[in-house]
Protein backbone atom coordinates (compact mmCIF):
# COMPACT_ATOMS: atom_id res chain seq x y z
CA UNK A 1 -76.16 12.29 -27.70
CA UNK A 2 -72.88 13.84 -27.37
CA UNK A 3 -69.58 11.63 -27.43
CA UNK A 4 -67.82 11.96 -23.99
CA UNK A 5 -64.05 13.22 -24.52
CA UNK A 6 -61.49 11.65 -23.04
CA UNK A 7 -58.12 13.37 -22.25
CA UNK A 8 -55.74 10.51 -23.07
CA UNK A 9 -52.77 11.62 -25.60
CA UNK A 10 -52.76 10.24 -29.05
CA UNK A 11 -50.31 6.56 -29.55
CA UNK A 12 -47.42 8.51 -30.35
CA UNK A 13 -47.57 11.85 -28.70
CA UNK A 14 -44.40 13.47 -27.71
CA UNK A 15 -45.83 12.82 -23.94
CA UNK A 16 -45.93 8.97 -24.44
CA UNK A 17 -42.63 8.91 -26.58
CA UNK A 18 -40.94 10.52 -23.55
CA UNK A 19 -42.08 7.90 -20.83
CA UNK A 20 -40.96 5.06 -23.68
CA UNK A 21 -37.59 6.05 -24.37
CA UNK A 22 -37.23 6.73 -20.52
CA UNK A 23 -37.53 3.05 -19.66
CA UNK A 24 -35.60 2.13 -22.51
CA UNK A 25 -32.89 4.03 -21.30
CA UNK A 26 -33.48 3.05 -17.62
CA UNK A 27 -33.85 -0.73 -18.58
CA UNK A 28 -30.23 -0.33 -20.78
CA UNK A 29 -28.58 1.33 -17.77
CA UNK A 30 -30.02 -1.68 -15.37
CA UNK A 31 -28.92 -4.15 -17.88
CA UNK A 32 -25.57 -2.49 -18.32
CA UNK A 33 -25.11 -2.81 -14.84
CA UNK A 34 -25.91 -6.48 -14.39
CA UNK A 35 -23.37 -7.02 -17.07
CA UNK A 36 -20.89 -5.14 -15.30
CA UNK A 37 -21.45 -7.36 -12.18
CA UNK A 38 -21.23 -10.78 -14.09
CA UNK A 39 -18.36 -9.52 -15.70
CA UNK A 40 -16.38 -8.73 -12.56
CA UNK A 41 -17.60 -11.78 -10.89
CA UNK A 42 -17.10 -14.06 -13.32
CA UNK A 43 -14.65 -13.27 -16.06
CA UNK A 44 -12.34 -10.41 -14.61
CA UNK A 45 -8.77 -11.50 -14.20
CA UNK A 46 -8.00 -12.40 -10.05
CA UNK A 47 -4.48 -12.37 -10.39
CA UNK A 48 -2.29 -9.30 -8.64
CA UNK A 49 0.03 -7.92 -10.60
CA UNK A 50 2.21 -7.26 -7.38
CA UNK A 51 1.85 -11.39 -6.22
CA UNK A 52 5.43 -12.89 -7.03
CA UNK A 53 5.84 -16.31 -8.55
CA UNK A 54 8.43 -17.35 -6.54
CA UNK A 55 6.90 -18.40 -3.40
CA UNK A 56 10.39 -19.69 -2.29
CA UNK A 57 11.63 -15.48 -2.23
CA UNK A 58 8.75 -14.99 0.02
CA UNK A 59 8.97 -18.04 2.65
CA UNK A 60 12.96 -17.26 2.77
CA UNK A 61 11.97 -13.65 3.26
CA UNK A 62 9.32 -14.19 5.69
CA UNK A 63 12.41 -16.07 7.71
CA UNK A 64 14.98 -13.37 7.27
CA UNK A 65 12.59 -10.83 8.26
CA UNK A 66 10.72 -12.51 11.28
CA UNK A 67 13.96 -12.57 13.95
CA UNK A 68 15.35 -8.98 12.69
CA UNK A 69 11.58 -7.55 13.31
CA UNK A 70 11.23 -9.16 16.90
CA UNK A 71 14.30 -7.27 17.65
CA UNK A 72 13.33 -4.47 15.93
CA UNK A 73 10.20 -4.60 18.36
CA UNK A 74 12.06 -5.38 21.41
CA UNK A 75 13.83 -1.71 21.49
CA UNK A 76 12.21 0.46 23.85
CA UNK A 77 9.90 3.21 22.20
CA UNK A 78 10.15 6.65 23.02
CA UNK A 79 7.57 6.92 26.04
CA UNK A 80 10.40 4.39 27.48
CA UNK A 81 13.85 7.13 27.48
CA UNK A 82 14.07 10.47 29.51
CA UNK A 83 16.76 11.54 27.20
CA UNK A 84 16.77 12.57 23.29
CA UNK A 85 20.20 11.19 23.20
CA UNK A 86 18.65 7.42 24.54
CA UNK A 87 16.07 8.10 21.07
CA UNK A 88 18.56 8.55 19.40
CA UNK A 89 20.42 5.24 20.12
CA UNK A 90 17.23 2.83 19.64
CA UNK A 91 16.48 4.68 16.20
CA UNK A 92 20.28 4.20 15.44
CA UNK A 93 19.92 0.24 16.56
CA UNK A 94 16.66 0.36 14.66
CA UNK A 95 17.95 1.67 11.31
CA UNK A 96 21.18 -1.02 11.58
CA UNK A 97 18.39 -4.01 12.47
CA UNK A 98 16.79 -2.68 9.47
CA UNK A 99 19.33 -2.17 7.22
CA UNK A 100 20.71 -5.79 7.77
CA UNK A 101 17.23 -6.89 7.43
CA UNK A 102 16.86 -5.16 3.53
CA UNK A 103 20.49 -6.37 2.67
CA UNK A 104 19.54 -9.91 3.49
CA UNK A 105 16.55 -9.85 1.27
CA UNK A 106 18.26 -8.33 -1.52
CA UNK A 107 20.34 -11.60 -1.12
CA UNK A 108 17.80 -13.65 -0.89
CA UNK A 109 16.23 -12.20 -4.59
CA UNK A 110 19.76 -13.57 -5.78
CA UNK A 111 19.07 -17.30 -4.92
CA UNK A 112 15.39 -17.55 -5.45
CA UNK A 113 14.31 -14.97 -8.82
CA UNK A 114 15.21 -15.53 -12.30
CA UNK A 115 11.40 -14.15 -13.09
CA UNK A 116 12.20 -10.69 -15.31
CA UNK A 117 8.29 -9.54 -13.92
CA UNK A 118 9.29 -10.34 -10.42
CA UNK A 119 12.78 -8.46 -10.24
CA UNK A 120 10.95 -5.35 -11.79
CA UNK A 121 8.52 -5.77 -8.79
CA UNK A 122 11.59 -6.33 -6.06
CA UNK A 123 13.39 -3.95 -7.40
CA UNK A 124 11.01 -0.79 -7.15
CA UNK A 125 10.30 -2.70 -3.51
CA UNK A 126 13.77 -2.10 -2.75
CA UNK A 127 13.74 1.62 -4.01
CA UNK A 128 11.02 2.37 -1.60
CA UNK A 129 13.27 0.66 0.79
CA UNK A 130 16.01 2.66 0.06
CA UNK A 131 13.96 5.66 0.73
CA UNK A 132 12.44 4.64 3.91
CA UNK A 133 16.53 3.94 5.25
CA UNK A 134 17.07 7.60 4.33
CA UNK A 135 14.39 9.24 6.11
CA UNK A 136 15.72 6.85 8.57
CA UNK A 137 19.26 8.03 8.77
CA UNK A 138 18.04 11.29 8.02
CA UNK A 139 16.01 11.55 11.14
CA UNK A 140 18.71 10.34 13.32
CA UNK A 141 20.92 12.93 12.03
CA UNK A 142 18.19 15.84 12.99
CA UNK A 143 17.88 14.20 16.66
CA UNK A 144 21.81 14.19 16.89
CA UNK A 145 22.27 17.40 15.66
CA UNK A 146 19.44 18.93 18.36
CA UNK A 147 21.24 17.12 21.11
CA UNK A 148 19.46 17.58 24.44
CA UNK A 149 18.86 21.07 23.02
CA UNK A 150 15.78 19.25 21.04
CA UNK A 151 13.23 19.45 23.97
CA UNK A 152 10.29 21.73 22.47
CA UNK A 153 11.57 20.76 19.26
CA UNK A 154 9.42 19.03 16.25
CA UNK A 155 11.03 15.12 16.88
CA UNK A 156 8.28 13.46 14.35
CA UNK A 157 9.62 10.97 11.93
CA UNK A 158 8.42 12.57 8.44
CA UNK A 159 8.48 10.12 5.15
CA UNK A 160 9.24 11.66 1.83
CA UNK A 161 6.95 11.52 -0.40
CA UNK A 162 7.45 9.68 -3.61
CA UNK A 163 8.21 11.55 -6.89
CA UNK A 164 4.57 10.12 -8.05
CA UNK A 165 3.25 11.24 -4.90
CA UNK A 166 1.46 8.60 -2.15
CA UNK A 167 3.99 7.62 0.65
CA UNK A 168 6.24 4.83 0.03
CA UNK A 169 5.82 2.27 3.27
CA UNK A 170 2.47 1.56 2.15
CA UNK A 171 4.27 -0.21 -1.33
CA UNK A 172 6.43 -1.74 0.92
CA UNK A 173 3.80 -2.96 3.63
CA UNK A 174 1.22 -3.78 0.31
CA UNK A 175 3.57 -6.10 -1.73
CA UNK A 176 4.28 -8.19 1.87
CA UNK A 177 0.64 -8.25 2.31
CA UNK A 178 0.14 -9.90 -0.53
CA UNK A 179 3.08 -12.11 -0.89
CA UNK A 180 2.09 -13.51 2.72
CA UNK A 181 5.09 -12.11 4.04
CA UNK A 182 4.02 -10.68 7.10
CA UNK A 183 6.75 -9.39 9.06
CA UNK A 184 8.72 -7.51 5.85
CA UNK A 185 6.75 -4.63 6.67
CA UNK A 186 8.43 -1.22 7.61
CA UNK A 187 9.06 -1.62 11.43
CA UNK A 188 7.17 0.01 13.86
CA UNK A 189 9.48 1.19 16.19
CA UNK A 190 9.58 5.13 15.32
């Protein structure tokens, strides 16, 4: 009597190698993974390198800012003038609210920081500051210069963009997120 054949591959045919090293590979990548996840979850550091240690900078900023913002928000917006020339005025009023309101937190980093990582942080928040009180003034010198002639005219508020790109308000608006200063964020009145 004859032997039946099978058709199964030999232990260590290239066929049976390949389907090995395959869930080798996938049970490394799963592993990797799960490593990954434990890592982040338990070990990665929490800490944001924009948070400020001196909490006293943010609660006295939180109270300079609060009172110039509800001004700020008080103006009338533009659906609320007939003229360009009444814009005008509220952005102007704006711009001074908001000027005081970065001048007084610049004092306030006098009082409360001696931290060397915390002024580097203030100070590029500042710079983007700075920048945002240009477009500002720069804005209110395109609506003045249009006059009532402006109707039909592009009116938008444009930001420039930073030198390493991204706009600027949203480092200014991030670092009082997460210093729990909630009204230092670029007002909302344009």
């Amino acid at each position: 009597m004859e032997t039946p054949t099978t058709n199964t591959p030999a232990m260590d045919s290239p066929a049976r190698l390949k389907r090995v090293s395959t869930r080798v590979a996938l049970t490394l990548v799963v592993l990797a993974i799960v490593a990954m996840w434990v890592w982040i979850y338990l070990f990665a550091p929490r800490d944001n390198p924009d948070r400020l240690e001196s909490r006293e900078f943010a609660a006295d900023a939180e109270a300079v800012c609060l009172p110039l913002q509800t001004e700020i928000n008080a103006l009338p917006t533009g659906r609320d003038v007939d003229t360009v020339a009444e814009r005008t005025e509220q952005i102007i009023a704006g711009t001074e609210l908001t000027a005081t309101m970065v001048a007084a937190l610049r004092g306030a980093v006098d009082t409360h920081v001696t931290d060397s990582h915390d002024l580097l942080i203030l100070d590029a928040w500042f710079a983007d500051w700075d920048a945002y009180l240009q477009d500002r003034w720069r804005h209110v010198s395109k609506l003045q210069e249009l006059g009532e002639s402006a109707e039909g005219s592009d009116l938008r508020f444009i930001l420039t963009e930073r030198a390493e790109g991204g706009i600027y308000t949203r480092r200014i608006d991030g670092l009082a997120n997460v210093n729990d200063m909630e009204s230092c964020h670029t007002p909302l009145d344009l």
